[in-house]
C-alpha atoms as a PDB file:
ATOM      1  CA  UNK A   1     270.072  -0.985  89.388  1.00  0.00           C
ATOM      2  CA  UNK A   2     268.395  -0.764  85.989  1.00  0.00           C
ATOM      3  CA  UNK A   3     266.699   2.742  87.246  1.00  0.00           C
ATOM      4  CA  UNK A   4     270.111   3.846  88.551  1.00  0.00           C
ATOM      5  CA  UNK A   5     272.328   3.031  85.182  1.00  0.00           C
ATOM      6  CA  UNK A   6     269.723   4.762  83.040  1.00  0.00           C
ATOM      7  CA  UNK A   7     269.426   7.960  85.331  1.00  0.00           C
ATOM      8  CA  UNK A   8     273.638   8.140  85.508  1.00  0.00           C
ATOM      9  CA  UNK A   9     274.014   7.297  81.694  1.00  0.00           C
ATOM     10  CA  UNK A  10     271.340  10.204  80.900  1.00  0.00           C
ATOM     11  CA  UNK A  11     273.158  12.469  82.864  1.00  0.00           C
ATOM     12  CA  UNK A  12     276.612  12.084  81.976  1.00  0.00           C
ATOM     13  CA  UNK A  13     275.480  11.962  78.214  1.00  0.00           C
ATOM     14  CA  UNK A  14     273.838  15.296  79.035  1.00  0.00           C
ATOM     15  CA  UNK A  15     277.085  16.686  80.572  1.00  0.00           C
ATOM     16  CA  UNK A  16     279.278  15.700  77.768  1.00  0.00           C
ATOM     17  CA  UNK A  17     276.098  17.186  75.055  1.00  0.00           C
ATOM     18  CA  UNK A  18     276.086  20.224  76.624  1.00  0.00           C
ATOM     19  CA  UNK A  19     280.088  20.700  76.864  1.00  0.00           C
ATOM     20  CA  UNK A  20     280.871  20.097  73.013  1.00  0.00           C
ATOM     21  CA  UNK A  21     278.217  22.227  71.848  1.00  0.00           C
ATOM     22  CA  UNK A  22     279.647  24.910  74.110  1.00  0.00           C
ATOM     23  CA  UNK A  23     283.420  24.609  74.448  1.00  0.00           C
ATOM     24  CA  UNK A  24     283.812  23.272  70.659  1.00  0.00           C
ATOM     25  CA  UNK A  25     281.999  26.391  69.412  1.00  0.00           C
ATOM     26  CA  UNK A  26     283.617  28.722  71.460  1.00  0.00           C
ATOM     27  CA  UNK A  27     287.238  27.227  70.573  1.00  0.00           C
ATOM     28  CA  UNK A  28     288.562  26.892  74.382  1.00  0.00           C
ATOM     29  CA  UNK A  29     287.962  25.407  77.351  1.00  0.00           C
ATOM     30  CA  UNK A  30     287.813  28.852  79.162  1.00  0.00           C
ATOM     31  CA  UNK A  31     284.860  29.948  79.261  1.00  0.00           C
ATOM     32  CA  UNK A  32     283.992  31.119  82.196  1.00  0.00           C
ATOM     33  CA  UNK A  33     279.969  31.391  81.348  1.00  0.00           C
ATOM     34  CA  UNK A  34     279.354  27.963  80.006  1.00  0.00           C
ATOM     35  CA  UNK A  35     281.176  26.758  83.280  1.00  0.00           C
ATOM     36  CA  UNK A  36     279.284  28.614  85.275  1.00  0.00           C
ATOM     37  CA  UNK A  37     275.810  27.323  83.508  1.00  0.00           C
ATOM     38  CA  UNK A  38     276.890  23.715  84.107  1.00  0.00           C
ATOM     39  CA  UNK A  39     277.522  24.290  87.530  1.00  0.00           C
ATOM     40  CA  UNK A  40     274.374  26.216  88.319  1.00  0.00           C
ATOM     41  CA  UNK A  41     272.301  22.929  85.781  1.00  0.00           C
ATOM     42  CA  UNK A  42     274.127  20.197  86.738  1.00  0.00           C
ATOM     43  CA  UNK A  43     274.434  19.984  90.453  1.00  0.00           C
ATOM     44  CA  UNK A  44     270.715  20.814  91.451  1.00  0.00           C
ATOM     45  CA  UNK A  45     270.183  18.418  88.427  1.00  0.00           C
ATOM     46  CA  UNK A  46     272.616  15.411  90.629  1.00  0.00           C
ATOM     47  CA  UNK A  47     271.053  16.290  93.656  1.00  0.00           C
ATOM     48  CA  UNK A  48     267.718  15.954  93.267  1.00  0.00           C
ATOM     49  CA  UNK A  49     268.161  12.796  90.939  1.00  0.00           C
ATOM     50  CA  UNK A  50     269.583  11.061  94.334  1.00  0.00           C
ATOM     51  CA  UNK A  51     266.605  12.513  96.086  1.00  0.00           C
ATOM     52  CA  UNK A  52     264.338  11.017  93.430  1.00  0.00           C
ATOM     53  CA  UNK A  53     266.295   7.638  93.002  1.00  0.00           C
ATOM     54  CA  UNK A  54     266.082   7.111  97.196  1.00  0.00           C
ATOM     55  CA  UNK A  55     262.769   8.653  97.907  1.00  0.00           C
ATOM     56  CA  UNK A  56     260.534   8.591  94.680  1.00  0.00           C
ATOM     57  CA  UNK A  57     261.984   6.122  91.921  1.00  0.00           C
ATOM     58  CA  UNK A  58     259.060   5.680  90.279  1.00  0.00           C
ATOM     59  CA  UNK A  59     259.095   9.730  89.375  1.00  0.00           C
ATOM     60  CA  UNK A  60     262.349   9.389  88.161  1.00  0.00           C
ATOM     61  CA  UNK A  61     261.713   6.679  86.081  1.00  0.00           C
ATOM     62  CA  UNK A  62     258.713   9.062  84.870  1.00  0.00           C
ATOM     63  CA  UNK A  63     261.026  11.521  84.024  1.00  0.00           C
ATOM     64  CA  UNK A  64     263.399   9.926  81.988  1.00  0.00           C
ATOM     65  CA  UNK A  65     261.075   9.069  79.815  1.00  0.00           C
ATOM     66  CA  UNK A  66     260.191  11.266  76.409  1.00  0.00           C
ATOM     67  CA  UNK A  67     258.406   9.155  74.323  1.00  0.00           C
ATOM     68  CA  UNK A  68     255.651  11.086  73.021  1.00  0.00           C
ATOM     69  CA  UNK A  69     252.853   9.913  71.556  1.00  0.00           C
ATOM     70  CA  UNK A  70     251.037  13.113  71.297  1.00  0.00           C
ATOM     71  CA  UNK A  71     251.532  14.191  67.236  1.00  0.00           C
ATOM     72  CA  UNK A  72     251.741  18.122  67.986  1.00  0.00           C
ATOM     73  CA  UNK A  73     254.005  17.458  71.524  1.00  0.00           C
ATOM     74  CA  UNK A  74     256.470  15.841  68.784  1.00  0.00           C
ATOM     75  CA  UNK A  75     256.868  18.899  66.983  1.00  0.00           C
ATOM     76  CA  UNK A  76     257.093  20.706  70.171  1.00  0.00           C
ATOM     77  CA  UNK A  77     260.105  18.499  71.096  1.00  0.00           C
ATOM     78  CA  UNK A  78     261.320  18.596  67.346  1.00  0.00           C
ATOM     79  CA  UNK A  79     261.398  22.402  67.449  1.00  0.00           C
ATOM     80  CA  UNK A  80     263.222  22.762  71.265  1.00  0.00           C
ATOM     81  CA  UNK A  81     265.819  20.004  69.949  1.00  0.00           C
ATOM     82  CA  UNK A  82     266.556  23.214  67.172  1.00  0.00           C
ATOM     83  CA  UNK A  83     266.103  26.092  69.531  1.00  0.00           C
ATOM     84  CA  UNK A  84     268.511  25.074  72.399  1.00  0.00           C
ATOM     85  CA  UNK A  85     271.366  23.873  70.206  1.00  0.00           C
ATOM     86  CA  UNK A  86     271.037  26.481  68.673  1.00  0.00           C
ATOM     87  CA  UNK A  87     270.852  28.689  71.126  1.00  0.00           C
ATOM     88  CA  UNK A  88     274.339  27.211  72.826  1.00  0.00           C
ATOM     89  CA  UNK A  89     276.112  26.943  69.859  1.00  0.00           C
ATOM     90  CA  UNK A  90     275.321  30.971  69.092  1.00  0.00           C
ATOM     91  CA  UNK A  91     276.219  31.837  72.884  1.00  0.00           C
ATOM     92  CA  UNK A  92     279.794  30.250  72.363  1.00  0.00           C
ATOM     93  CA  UNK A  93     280.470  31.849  68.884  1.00  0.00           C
ATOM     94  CA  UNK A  94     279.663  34.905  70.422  1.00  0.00           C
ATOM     95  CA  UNK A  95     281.883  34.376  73.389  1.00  0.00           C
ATOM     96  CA  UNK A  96     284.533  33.319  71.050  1.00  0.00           C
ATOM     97  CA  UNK A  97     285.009  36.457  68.476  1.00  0.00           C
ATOM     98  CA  UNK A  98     283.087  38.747  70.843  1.00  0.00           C
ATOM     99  CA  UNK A  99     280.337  40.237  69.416  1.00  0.00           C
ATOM    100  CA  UNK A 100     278.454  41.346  72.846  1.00  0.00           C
ATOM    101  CA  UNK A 101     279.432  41.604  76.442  1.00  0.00           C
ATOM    102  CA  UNK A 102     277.045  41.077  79.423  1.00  0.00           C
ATOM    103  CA  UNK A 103     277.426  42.848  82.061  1.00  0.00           C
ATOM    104  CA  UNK A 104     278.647  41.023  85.367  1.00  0.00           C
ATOM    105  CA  UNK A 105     275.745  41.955  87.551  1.00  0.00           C
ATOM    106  CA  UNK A 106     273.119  40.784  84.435  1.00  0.00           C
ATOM    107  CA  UNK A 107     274.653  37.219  84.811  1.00  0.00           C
ATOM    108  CA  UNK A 108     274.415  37.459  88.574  1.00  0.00           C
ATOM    109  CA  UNK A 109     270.562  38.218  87.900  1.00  0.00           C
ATOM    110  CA  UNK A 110     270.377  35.480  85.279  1.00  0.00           C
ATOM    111  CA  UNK A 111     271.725  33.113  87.550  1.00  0.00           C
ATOM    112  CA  UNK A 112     269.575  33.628  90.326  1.00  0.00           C
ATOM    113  CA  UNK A 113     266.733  33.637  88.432  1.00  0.00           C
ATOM    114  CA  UNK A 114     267.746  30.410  86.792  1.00  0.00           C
ATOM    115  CA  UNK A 115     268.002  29.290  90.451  1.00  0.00           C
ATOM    116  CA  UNK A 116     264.774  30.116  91.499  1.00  0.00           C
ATOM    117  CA  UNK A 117     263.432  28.697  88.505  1.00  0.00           C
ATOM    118  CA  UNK A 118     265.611  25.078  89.492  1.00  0.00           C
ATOM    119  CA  UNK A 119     263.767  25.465  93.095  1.00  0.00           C
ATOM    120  CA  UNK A 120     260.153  26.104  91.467  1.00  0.00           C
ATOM    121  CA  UNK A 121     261.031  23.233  89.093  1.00  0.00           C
ATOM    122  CA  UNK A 122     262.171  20.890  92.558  1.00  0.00           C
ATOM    123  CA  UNK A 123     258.289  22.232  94.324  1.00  0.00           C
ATOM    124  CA  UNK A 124     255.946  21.262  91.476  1.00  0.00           C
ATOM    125  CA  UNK A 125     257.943  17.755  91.505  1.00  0.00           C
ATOM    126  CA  UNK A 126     257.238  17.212  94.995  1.00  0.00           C
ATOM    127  CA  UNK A 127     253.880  17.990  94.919  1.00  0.00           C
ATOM    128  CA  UNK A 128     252.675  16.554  91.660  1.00  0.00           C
ATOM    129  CA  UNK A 129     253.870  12.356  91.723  1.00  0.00           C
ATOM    130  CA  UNK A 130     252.357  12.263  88.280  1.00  0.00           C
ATOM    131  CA  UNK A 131     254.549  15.130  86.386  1.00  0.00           C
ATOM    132  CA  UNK A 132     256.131  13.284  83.534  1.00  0.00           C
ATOM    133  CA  UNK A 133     258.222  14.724  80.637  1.00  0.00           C
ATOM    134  CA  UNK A 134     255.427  13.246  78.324  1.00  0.00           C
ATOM    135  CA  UNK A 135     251.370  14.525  77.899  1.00  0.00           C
ATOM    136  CA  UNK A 136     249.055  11.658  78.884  1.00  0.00           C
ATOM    137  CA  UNK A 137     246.719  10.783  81.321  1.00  0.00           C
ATOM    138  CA  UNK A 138     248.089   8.600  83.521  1.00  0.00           C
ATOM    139  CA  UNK A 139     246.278   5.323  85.307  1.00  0.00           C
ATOM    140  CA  UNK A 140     244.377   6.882  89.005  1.00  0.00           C
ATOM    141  CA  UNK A 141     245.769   9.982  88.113  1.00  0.00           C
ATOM    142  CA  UNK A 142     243.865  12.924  90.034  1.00  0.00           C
ATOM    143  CA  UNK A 143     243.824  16.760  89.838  1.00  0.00           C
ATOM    144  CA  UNK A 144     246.808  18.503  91.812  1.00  0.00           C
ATOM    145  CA  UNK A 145     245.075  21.962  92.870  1.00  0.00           C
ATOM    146  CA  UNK A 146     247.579  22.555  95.834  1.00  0.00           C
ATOM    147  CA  UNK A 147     250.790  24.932  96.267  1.00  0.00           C
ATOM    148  CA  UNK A 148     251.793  25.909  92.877  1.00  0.00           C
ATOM    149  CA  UNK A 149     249.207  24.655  91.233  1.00  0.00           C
ATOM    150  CA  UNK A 150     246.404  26.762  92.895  1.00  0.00           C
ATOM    151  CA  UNK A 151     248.566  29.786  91.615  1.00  0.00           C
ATOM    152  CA  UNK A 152     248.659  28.337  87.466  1.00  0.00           C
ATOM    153  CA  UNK A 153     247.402  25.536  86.109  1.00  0.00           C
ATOM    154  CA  UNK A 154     251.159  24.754  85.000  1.00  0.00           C
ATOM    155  CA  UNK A 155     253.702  26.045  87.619  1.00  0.00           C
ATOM    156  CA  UNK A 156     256.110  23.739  85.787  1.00  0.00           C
ATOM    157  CA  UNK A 157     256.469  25.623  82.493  1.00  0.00           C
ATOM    158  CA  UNK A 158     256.649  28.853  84.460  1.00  0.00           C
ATOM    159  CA  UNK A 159     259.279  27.509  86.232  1.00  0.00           C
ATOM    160  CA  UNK A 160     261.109  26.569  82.834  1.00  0.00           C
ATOM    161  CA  UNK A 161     260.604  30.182  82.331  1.00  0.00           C
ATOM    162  CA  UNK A 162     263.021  31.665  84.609  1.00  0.00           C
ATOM    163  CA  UNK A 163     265.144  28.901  83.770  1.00  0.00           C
ATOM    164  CA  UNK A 164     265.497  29.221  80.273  1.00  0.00           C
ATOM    165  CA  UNK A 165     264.927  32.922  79.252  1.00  0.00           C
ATOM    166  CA  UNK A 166     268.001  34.571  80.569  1.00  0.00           C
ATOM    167  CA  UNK A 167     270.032  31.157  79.958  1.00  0.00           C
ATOM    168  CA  UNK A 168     272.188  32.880  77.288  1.00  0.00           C
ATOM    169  CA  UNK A 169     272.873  35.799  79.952  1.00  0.00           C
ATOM    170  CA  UNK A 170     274.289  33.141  81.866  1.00  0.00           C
ATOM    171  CA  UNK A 171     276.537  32.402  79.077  1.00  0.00           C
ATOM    172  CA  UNK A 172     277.769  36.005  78.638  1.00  0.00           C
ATOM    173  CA  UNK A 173     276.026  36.240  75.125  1.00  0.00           C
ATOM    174  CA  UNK A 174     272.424  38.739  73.773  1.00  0.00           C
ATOM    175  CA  UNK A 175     272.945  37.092  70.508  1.00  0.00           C
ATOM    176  CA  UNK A 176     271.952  33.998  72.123  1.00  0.00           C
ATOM    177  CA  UNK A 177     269.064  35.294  73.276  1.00  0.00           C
ATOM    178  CA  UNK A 178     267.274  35.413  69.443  1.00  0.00           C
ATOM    179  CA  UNK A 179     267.091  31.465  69.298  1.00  0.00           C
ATOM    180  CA  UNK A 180     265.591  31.215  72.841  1.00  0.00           C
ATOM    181  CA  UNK A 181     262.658  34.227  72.436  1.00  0.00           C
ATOM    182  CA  UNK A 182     261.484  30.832  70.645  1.00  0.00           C
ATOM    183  CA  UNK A 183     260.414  29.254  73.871  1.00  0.00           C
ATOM    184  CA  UNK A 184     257.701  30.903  75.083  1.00  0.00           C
ATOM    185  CA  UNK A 185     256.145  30.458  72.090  1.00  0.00           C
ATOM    186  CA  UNK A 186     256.545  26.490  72.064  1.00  0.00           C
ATOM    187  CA  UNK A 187     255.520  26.604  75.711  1.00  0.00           C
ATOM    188  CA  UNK A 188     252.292  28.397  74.953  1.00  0.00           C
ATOM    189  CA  UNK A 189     251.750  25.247  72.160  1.00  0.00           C
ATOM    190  CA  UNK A 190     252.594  22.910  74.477  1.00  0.00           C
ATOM    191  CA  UNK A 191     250.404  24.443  76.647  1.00  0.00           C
ATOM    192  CA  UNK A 192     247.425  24.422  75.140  1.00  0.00           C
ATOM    193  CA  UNK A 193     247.591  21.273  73.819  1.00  0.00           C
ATOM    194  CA  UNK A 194     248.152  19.614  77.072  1.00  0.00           C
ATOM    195  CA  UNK A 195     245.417  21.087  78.557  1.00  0.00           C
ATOM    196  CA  UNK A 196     243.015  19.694  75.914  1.00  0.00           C
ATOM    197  CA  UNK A 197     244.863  16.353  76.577  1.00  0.00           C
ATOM    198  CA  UNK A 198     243.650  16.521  80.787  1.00  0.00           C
ATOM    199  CA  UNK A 199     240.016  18.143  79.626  1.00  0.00           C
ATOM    200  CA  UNK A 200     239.253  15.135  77.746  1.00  0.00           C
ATOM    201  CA  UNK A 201     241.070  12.449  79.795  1.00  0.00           C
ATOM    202  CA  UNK A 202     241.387  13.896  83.545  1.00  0.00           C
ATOM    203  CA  UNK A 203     238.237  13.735  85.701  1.00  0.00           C
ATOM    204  CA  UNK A 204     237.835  17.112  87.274  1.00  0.00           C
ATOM    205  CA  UNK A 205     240.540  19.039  85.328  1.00  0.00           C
ATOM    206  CA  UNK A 206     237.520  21.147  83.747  1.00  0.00           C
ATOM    207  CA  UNK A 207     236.579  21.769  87.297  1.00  0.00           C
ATOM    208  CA  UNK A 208     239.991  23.151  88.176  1.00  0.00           C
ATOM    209  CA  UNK A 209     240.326  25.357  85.040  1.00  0.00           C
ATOM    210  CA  UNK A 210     237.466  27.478  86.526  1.00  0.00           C
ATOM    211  CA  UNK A 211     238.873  27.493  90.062  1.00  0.00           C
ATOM    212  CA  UNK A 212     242.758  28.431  88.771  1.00  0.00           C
ATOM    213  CA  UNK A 213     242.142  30.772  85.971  1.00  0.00           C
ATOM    214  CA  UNK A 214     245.357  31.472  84.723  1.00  0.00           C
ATOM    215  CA  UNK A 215     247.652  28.786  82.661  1.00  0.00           C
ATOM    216  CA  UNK A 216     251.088  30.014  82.811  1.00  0.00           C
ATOM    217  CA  UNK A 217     251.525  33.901  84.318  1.00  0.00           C
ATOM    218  CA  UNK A 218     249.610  34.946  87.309  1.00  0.00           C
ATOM    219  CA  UNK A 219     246.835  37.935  85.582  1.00  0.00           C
ATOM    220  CA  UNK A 220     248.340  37.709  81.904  1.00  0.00           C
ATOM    221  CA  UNK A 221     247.569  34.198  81.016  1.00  0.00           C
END
């Protein structure tokens, strides 16, 4: 019960975040984009929290968690909790006095690359029991080198990728898109700190950075 009033508390505070630092900005509740992103984040995001809460509580409870402990994963954290606001409060100004106009069939692409991103995301959960929103080592945790991860060494921040990138295309907004050309530059920190996190803590994850060669983008990097 604990698990379940923590997971429904997170997510409605989430949902009511998200819609003031949309709809306040953009001076109306109609706004087609920003109810079209909440749609497309929010029911994936109830659905597979009942998947997790009936099949795999203990990854849930994993996953609510952000505590970091890790000094340069706090300024990670510190500098998304600037970016996205950010980048959702620019989207709705824009919407609101018009500065830019996306075209329909670009927010049709955004979306359904923020979908596949969502249905990456949902993979890498179900194979790795140990993905948490914090970088540790975790007690008997073991190397996952299967599905995803014997394509990148973190199919979970590529995932965020296609989530996040065209996010502001979702929103009907290119200004919005400034704040967010942030994130793959905080991924690519995150990144490489993690990894020296596992190569000092995680038996065999030196091993499996020769077998999987690349962190984040299949023959880039």
């Amino acid at each position: 019960m604990k698990l379940f009033i923590s997971a429904l508390t997170k997510f409605l505070l989430g949902l009511v975040l998200l819609g003031t630092m949309l709809f306040v900005p953009a001076g109306t509740l109609s706004y087609p984009g920003a109810w079209l992103f909440i749609v497309l984040l929010f029911v994936p995001m109830l659905i597979m929290g009942i998947v997790l809460f009936t099949k795999a509580p203990a990854l849930l409870e994993k996953r609510l968690s952000n505590k970091e402990s890790e000094k340069t994963q706090k300024g990670v954290i510190a500098l998304s909790g600037l970016m996205f606001p950010a980048g959702f409060v620019l989207s709705a100004l824009d919407f609101r006095f018009g500065w830019s106009s996306v075209p329909l069939g670009l927010v049709v692409v955004a979306s359904v690359l923020f979908l596949i991103g969502y249905g990456m995301y949902a993979e890498v959960m179900r194979e790795n029991a140990y993905l948490s929103r914090t970088v540790e080592v975790q007690k008997d945790q073991v190397v996952i080198s299967t599905g995803l991860y014997g394509i990148v060494r973190h199919p979970m921040y590529l995932a965020t990728l296609f989530m996040f990138l065209p996010l502001p295309l979702i929103l009907g907004s290119f200004w919005g898109l400034i704040p967010f050309a942030l994130y793959p530059v905080v991924t690519v920190i995150r990144i490489l700190n993690e990894e020296k996190v596992l190569s000092d803590g995680l038996e065999g994850y030196t091993a499996y950075k020769t077998k999987v060669k690349y962190r984040l983008i299949p023959f880039v990097w």
